[in-house]
N, C-alpha and C. Protein backbone atom coordinates (compact mmCIF):
# COMPACT_ATOMS: atom_id res chain seq x y z
N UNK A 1 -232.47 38.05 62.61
CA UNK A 1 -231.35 37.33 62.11
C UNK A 1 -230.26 37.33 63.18
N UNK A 2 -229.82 36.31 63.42
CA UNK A 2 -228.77 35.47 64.71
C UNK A 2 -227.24 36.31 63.72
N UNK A 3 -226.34 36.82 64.77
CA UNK A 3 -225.06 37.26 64.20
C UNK A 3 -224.25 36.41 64.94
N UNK A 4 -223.60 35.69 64.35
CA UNK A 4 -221.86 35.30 65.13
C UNK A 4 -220.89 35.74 64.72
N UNK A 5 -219.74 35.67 66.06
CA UNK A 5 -218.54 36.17 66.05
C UNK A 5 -217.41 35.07 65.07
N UNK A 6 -217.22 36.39 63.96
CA UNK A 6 -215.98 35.26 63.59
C UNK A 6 -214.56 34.93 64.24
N UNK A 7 -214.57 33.34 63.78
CA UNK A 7 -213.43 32.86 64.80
C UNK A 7 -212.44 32.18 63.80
N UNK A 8 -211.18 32.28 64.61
CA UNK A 8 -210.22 31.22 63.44
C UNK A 8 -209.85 30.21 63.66
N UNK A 9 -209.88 29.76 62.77
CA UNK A 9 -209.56 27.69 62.96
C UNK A 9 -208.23 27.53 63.33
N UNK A 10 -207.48 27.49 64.77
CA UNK A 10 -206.13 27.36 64.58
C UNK A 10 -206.03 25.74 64.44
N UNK A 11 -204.24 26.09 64.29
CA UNK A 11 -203.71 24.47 63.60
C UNK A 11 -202.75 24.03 64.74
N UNK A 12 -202.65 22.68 64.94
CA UNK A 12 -201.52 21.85 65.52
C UNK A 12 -200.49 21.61 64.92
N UNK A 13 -199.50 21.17 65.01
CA UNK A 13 -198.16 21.04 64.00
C UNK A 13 -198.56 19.53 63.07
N UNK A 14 -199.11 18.70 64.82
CA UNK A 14 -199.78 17.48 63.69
C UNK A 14 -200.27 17.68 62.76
N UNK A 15 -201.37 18.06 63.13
CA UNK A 15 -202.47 18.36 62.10
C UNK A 15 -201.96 19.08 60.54
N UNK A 16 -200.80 20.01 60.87
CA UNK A 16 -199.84 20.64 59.43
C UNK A 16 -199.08 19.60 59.28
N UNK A 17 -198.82 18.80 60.01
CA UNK A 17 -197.63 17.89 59.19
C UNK A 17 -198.81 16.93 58.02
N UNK A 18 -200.37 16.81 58.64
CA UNK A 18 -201.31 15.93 57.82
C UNK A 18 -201.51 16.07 56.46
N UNK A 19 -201.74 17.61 56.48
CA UNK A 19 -201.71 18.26 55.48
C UNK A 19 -200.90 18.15 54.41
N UNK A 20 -199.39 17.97 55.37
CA UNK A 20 -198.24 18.25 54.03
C UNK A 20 -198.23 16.77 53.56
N UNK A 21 -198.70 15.79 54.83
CA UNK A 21 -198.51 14.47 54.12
C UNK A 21 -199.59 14.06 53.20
N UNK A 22 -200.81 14.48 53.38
CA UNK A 22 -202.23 14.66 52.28
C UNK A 22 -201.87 15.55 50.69
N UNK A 23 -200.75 16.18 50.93
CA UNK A 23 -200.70 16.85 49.56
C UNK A 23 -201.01 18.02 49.81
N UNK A 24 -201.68 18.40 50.56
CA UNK A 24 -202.83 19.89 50.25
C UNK A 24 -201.63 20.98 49.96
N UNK A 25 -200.13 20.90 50.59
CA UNK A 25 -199.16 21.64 50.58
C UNK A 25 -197.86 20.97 50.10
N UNK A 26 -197.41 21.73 48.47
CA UNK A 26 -196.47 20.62 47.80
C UNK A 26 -195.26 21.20 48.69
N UNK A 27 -194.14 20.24 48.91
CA UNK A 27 -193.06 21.31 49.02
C UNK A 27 -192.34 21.82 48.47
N UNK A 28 -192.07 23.21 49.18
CA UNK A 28 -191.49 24.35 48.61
C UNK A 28 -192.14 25.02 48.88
N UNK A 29 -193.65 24.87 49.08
CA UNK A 29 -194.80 25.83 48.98
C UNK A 29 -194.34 27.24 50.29
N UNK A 30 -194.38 28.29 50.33
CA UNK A 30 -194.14 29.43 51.13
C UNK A 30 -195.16 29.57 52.10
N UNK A 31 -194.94 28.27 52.76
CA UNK A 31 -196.38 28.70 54.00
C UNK A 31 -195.47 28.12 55.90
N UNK A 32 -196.03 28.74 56.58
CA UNK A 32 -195.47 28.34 57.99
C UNK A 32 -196.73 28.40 58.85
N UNK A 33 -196.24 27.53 59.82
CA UNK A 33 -197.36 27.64 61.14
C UNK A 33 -196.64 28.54 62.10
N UNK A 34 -197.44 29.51 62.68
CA UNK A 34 -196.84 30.32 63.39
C UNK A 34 -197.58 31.00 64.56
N UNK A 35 -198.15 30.15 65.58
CA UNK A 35 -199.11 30.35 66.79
C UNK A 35 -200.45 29.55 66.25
N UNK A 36 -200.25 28.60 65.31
CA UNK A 36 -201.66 28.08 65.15
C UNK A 36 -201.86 28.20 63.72
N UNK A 37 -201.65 28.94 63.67
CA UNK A 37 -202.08 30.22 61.98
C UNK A 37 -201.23 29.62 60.85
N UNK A 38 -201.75 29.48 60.00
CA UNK A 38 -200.71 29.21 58.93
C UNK A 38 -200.45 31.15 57.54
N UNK A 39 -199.41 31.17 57.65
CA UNK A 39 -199.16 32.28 57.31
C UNK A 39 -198.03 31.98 55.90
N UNK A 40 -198.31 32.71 55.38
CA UNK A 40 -197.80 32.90 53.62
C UNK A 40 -196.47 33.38 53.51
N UNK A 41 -195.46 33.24 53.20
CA UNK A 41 -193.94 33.63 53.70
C UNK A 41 -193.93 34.72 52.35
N UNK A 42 -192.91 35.42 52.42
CA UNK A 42 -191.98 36.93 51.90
C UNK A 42 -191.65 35.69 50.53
N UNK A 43 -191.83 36.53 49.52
CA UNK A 43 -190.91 35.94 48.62
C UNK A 43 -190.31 36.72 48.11
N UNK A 44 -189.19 35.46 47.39
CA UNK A 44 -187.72 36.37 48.11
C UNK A 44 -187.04 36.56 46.51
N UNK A 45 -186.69 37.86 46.79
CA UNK A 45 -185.47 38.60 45.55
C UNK A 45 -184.10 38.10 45.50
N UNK A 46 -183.34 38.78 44.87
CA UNK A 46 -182.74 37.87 44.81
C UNK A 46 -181.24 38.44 46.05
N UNK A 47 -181.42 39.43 46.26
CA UNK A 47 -180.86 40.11 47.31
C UNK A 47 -181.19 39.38 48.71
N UNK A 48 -182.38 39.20 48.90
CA UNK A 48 -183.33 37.89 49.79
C UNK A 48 -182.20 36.60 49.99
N UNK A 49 -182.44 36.58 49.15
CA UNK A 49 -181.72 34.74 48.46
C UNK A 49 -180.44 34.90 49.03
N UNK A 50 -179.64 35.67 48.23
CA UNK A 50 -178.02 36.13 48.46
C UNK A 50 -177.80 36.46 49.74
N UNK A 51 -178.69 37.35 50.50
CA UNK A 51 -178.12 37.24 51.89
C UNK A 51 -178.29 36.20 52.93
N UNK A 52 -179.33 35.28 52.92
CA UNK A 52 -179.81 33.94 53.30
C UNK A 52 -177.83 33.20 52.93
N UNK A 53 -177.65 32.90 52.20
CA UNK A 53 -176.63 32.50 51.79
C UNK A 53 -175.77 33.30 52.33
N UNK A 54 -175.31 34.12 52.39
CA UNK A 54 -173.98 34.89 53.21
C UNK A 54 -174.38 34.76 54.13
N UNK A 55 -175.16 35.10 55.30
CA UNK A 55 -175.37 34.48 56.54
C UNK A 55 -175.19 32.95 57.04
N UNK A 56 -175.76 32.11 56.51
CA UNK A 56 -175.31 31.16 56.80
C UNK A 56 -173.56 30.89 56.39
N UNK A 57 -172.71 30.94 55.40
CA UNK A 57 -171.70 31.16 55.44
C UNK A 57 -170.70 31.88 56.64
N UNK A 58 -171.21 32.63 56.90
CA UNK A 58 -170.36 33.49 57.28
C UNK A 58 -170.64 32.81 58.76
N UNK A 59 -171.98 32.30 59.87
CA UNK A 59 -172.17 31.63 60.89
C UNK A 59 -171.56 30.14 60.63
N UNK A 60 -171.49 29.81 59.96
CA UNK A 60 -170.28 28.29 59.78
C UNK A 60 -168.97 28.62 59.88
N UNK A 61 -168.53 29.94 59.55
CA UNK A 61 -167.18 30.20 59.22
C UNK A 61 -166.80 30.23 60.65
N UNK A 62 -168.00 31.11 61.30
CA UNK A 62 -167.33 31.57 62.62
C UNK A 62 -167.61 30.35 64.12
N UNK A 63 -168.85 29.56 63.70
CA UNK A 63 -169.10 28.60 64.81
C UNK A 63 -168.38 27.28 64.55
N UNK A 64 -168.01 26.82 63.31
CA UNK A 64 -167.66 25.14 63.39
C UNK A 64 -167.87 24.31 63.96
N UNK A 65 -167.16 23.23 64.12
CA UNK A 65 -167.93 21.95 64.53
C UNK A 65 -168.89 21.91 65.13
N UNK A 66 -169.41 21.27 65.61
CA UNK A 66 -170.83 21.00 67.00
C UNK A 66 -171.93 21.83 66.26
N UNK A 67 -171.92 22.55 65.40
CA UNK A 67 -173.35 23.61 65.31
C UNK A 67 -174.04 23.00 63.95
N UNK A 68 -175.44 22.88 63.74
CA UNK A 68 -175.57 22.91 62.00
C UNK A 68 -176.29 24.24 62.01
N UNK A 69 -175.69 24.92 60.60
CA UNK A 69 -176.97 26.27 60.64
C UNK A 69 -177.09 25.62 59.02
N UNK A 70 -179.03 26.09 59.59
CA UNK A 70 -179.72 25.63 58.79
C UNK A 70 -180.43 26.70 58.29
N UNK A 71 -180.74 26.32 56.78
CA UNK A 71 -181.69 27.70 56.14
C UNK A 71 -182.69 27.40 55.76
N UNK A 72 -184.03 27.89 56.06
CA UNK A 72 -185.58 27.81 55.59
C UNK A 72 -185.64 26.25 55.72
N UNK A 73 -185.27 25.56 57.10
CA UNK A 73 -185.65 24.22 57.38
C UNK A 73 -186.95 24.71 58.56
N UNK A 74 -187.53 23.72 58.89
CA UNK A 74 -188.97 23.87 59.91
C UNK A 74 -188.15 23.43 61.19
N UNK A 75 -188.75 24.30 62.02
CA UNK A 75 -188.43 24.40 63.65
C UNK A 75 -189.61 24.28 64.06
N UNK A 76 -189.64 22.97 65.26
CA UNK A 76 -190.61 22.53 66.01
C UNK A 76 -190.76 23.44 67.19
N UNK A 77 -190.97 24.22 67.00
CA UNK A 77 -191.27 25.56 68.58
C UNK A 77 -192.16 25.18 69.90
N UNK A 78 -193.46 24.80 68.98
CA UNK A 78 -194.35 24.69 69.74
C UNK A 78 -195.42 23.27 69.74
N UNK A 79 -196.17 23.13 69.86
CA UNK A 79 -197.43 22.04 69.43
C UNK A 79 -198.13 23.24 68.14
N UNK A 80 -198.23 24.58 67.95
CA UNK A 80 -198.80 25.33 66.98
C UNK A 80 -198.38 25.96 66.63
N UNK A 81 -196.62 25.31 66.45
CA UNK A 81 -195.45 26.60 65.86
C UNK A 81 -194.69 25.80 64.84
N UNK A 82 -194.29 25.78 63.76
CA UNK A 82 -193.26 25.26 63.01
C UNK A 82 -192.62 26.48 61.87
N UNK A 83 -192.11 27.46 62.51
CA UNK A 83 -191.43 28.68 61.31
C UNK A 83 -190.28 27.75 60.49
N UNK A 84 -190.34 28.48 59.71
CA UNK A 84 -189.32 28.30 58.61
C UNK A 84 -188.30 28.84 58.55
N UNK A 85 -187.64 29.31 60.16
CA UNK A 85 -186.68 30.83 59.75
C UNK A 85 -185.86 30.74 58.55
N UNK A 86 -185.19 32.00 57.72
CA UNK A 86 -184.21 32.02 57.08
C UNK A 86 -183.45 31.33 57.32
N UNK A 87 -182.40 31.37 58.87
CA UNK A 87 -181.42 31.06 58.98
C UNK A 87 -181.84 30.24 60.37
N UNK A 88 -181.42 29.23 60.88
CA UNK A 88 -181.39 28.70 62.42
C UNK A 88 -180.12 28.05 62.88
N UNK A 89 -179.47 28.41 63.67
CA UNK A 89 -178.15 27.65 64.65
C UNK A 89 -178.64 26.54 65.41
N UNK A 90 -178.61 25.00 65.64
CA UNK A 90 -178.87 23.80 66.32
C UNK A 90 -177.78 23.57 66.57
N UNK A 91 -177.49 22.87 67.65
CA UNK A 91 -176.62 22.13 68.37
C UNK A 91 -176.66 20.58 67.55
N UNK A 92 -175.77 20.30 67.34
CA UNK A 92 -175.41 18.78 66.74
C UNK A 92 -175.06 18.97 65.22
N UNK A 93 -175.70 18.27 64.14
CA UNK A 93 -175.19 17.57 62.93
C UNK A 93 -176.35 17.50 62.22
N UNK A 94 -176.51 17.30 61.28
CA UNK A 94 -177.48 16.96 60.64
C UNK A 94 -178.72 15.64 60.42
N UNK A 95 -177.87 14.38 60.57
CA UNK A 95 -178.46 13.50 60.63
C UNK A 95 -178.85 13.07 61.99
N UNK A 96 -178.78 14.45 63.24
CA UNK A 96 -179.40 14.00 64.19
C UNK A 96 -180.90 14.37 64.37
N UNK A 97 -181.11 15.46 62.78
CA UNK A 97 -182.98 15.59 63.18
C UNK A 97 -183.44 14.97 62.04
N UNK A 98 -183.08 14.00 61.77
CA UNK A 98 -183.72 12.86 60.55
C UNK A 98 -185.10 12.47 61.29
N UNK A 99 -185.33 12.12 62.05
CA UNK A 99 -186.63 11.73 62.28
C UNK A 99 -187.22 12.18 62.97
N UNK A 100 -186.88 14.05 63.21
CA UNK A 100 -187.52 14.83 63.81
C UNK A 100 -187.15 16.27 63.76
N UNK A 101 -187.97 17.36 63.74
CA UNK A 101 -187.09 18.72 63.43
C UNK A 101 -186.62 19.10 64.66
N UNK A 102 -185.56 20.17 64.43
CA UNK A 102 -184.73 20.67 66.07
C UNK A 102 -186.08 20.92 66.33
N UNK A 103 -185.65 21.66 67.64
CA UNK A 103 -186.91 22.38 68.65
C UNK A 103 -186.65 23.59 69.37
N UNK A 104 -185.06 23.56 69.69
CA UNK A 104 -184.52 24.91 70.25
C UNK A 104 -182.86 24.88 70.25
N UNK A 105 -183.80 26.42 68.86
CA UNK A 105 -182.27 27.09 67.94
C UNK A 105 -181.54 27.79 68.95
N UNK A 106 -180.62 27.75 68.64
CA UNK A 106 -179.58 28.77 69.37
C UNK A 106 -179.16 29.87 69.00
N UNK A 107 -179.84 30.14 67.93
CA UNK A 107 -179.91 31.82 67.26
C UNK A 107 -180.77 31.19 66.08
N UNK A 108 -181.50 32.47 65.58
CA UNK A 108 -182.32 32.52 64.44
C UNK A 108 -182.34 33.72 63.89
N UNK A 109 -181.96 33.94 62.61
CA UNK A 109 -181.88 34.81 61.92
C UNK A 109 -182.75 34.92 60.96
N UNK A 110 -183.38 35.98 60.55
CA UNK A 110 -184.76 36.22 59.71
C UNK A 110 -184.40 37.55 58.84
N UNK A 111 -184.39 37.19 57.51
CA UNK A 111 -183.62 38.11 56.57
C UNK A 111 -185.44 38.52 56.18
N UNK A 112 -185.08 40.38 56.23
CA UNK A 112 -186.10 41.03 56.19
C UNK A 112 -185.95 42.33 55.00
N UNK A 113 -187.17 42.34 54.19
CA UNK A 113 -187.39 43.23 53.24
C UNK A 113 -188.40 43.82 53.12
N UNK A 114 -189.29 43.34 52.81
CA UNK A 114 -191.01 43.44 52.64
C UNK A 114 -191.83 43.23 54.12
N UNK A 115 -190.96 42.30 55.08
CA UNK A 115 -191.76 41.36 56.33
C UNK A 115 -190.98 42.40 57.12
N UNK A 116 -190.39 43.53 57.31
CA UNK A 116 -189.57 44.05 58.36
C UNK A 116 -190.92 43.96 60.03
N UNK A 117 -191.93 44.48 59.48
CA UNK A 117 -192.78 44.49 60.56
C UNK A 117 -193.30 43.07 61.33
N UNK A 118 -193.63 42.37 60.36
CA UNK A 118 -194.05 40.75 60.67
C UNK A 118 -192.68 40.13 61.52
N UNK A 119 -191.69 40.20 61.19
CA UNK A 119 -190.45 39.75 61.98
C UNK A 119 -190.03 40.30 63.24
N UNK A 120 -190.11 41.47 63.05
CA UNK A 120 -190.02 42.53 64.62
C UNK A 120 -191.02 41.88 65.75
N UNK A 121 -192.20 41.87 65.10
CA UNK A 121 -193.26 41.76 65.96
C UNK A 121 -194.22 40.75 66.52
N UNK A 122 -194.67 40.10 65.02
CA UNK A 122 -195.15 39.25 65.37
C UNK A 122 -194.20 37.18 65.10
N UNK A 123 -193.27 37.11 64.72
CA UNK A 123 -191.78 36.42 64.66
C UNK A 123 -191.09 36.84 65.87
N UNK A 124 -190.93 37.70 66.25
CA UNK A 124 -190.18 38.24 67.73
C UNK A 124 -190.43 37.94 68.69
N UNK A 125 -191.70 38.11 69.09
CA UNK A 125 -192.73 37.24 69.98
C UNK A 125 -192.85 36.03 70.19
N UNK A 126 -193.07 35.52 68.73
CA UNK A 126 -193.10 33.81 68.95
C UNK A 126 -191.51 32.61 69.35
N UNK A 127 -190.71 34.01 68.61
CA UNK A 127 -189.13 32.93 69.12
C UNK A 127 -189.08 33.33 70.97
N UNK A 128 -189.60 34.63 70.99
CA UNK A 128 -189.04 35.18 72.84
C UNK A 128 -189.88 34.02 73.32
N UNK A 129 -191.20 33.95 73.25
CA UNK A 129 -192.06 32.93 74.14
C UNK A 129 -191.12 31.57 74.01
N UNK A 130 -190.68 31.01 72.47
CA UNK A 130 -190.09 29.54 72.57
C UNK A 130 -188.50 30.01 73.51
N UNK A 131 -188.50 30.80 73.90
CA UNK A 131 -187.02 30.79 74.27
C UNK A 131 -185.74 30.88 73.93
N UNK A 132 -186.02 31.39 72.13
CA UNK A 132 -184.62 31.53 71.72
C UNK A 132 -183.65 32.50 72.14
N UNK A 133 -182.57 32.42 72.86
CA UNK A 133 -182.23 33.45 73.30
C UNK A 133 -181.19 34.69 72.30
N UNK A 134 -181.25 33.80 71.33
CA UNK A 134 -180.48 35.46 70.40
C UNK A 134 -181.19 34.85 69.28
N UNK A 135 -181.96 36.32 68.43
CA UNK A 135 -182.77 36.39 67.44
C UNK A 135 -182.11 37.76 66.95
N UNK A 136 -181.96 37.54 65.20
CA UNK A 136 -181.38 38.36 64.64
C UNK A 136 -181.99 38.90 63.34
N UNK A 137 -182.52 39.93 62.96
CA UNK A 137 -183.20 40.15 61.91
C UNK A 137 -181.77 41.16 60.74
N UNK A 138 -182.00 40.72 59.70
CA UNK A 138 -181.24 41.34 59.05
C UNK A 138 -181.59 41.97 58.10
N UNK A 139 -182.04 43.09 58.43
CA UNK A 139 -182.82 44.36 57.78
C UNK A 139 -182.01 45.00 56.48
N UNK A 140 -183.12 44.15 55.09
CA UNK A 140 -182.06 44.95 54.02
C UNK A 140 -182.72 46.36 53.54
N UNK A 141 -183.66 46.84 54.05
CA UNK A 141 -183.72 47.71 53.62
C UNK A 141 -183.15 49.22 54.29
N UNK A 142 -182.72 48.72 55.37
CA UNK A 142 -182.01 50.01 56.02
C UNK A 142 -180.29 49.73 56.21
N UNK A 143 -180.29 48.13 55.25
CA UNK A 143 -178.88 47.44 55.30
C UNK A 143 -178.36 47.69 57.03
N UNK A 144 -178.98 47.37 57.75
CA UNK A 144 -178.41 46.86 59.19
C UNK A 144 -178.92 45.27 59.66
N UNK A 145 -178.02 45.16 60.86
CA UNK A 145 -178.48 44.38 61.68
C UNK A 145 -178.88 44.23 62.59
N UNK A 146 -180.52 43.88 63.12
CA UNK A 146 -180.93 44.01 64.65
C UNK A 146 -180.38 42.85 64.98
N UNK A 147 -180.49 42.85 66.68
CA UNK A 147 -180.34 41.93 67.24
C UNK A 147 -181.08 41.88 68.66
N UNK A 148 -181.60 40.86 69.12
CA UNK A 148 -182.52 40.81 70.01
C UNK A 148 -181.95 39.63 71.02
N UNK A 149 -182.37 39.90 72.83
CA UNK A 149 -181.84 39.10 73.85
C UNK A 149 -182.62 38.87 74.15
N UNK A 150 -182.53 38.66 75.60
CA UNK A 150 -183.30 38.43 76.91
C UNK A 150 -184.45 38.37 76.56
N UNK A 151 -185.25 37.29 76.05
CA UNK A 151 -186.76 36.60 76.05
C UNK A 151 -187.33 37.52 77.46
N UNK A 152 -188.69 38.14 77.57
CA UNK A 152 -189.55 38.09 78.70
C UNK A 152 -190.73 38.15 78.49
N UNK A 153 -191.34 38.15 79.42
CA UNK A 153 -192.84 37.70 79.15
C UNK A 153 -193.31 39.52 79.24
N UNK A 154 -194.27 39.77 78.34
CA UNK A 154 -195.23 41.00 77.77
C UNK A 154 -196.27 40.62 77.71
N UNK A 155 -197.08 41.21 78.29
CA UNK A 155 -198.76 40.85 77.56
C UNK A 155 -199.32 41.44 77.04
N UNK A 156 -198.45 42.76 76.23
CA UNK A 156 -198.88 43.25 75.54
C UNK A 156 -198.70 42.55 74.33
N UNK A 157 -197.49 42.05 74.09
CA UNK A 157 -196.92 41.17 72.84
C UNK A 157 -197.68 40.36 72.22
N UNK A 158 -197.67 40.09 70.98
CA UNK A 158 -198.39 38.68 70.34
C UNK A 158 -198.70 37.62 70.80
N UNK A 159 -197.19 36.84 71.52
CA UNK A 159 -197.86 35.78 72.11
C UNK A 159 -197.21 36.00 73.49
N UNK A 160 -197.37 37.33 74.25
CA UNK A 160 -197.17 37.31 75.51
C UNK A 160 -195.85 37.65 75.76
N UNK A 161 -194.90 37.47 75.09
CA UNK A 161 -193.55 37.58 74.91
C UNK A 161 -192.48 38.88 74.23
N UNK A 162 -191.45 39.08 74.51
CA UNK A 162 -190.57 40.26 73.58
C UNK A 162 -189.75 39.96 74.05
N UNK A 163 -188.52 40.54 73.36
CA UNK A 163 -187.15 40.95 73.56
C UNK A 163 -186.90 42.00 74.86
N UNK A 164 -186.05 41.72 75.85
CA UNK A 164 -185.93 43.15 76.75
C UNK A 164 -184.59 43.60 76.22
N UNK A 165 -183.78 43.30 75.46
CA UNK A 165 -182.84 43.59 74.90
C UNK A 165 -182.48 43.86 73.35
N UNK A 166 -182.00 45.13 72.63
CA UNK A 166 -182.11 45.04 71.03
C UNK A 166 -181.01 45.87 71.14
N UNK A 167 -180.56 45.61 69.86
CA UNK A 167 -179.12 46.45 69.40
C UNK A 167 -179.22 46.57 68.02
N UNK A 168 -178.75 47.95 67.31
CA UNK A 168 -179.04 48.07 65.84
C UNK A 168 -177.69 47.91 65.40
N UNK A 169 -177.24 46.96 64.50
CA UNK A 169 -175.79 47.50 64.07
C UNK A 169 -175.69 47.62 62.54
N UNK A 170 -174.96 48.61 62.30
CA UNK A 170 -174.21 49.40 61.23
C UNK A 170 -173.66 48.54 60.18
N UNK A 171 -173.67 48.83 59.18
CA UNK A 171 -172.56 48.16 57.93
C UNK A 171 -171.56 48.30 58.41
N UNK A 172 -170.39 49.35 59.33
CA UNK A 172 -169.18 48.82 59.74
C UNK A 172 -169.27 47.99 61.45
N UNK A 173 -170.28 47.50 61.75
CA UNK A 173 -169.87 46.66 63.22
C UNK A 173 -169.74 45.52 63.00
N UNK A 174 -169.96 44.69 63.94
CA UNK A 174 -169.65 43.27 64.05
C UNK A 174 -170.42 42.88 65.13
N UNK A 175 -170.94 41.56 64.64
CA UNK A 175 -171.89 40.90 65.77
C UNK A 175 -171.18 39.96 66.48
N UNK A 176 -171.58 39.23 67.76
CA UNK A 176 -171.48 38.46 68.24
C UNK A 176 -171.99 37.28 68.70
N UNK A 177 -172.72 36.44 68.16
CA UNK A 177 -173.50 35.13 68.45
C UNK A 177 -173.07 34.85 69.84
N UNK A 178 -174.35 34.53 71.03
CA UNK A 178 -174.44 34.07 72.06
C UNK A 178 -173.31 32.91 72.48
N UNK A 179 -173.77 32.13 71.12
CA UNK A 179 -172.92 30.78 71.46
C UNK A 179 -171.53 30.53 71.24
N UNK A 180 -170.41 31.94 70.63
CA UNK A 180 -169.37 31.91 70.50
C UNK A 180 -168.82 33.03 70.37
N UNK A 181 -169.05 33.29 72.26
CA UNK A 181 -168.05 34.12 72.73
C UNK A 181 -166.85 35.20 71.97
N UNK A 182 -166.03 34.39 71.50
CA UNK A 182 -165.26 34.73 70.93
C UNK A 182 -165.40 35.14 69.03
N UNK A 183 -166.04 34.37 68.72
CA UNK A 183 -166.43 35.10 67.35
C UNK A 183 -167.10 36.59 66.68
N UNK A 184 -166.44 37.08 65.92
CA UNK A 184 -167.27 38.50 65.82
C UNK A 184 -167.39 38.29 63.44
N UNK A 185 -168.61 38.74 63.90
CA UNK A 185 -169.15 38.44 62.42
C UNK A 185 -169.78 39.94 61.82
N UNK A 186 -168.69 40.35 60.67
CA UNK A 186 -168.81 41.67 60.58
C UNK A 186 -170.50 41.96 59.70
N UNK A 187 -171.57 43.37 59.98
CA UNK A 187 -172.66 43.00 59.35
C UNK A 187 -172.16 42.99 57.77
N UNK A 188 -171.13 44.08 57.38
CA UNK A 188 -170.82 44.15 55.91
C UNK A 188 -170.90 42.89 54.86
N UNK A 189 -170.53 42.03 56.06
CA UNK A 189 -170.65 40.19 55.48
C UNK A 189 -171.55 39.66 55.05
N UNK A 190 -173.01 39.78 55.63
CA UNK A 190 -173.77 39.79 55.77
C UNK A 190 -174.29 40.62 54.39
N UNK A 191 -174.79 41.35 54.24
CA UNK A 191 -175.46 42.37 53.22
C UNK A 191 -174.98 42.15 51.93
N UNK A 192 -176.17 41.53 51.44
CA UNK A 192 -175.93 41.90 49.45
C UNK A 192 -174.99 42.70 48.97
């Protein structure tokens, strides 16, 4: 008896957008492409929910005009990437990705409970390789905030990629988004 190696069918973004336009995936449905793979998203409490919402608040309060932050919209990363982050910072307005999703956020924030490991690691990887240069996980179960820089290439990493830079901050600090210098966004704001 002949043995083969099992292999996995990866996906194109086309090919997921076919899908969603075939039906096979209603929306809303909790699924992302994420290196090919289509992967099953965290569902979310309501602490989940609530901080998704204070984050984005609180990144409008502090960036204004020119930015849209967007929550659990699809980011075109790759040809075999479309995450759903929680939270994403784009440059422009809204009706400028009407007939196409952004492609490169200017921060992404990923509210973590259950996924703390999936976001660190294998989410961490895939934004360092696309180049996002500030990625922010907002860890409710230890109620902090990471924060992650400098994209470099690893080959030990998932997809080759990591953070060379991380910072843990506290219920009393304050962050600073890449893209505005001057803004400081306390984590307390942030947290359920």
């Amino acid at each position: 008896m002949e043995t083969y190696r099992t292999r996995l069918r990866r996906w194109t973004r086309a090919e997921y957008g076919r899908l969603i336009e075939a039906g096979i995936f209603q929306p809303g449905e909790p699924v992302e492409l994420l290196g090919g793979e289509l992967m099953v998203s965290e569902p979310q409490g309501s602490a989940h929910y609530t901080a998704i919402g204070l984050v984005e608040d609180a990144l409008r309060a502090a960036l204004g005009r020119g930015w849209l932050v967007r929550s659990q919209g699809p980011i075109a990363l790759s040809d075999d990437s479309e995450p759903e982050p929680d939270v994403a910072v784009i440059r422009g307005a809204r009706r400028d990705y009407r007939d196409e999703h952004p492609s490169r956020p200017a921060l992404v924030v990923e509210v973590a409970e259950s996924s703390l490991a999936l976001d660190r690691e294998h989410k961490g990887s895939l934004y360092a390789h696309a180049g996002v240069a500030d990625y922010w996980i907002l860890n409710l179960m230890d109620r902090v905030l990471e924060v992650y820089r400098e994209p470099r290439e690893e080959p030990t990493a998932r997809f080759g990629w990591r953070y060379g830079w991380s910072e843990v901050l506290s219920f009393g600090s304050s962050a600073t988004p890449l893209v505005a210098p001057g803004a400081r966004i306390a984590v307390s704001e942030l947290l359920p």
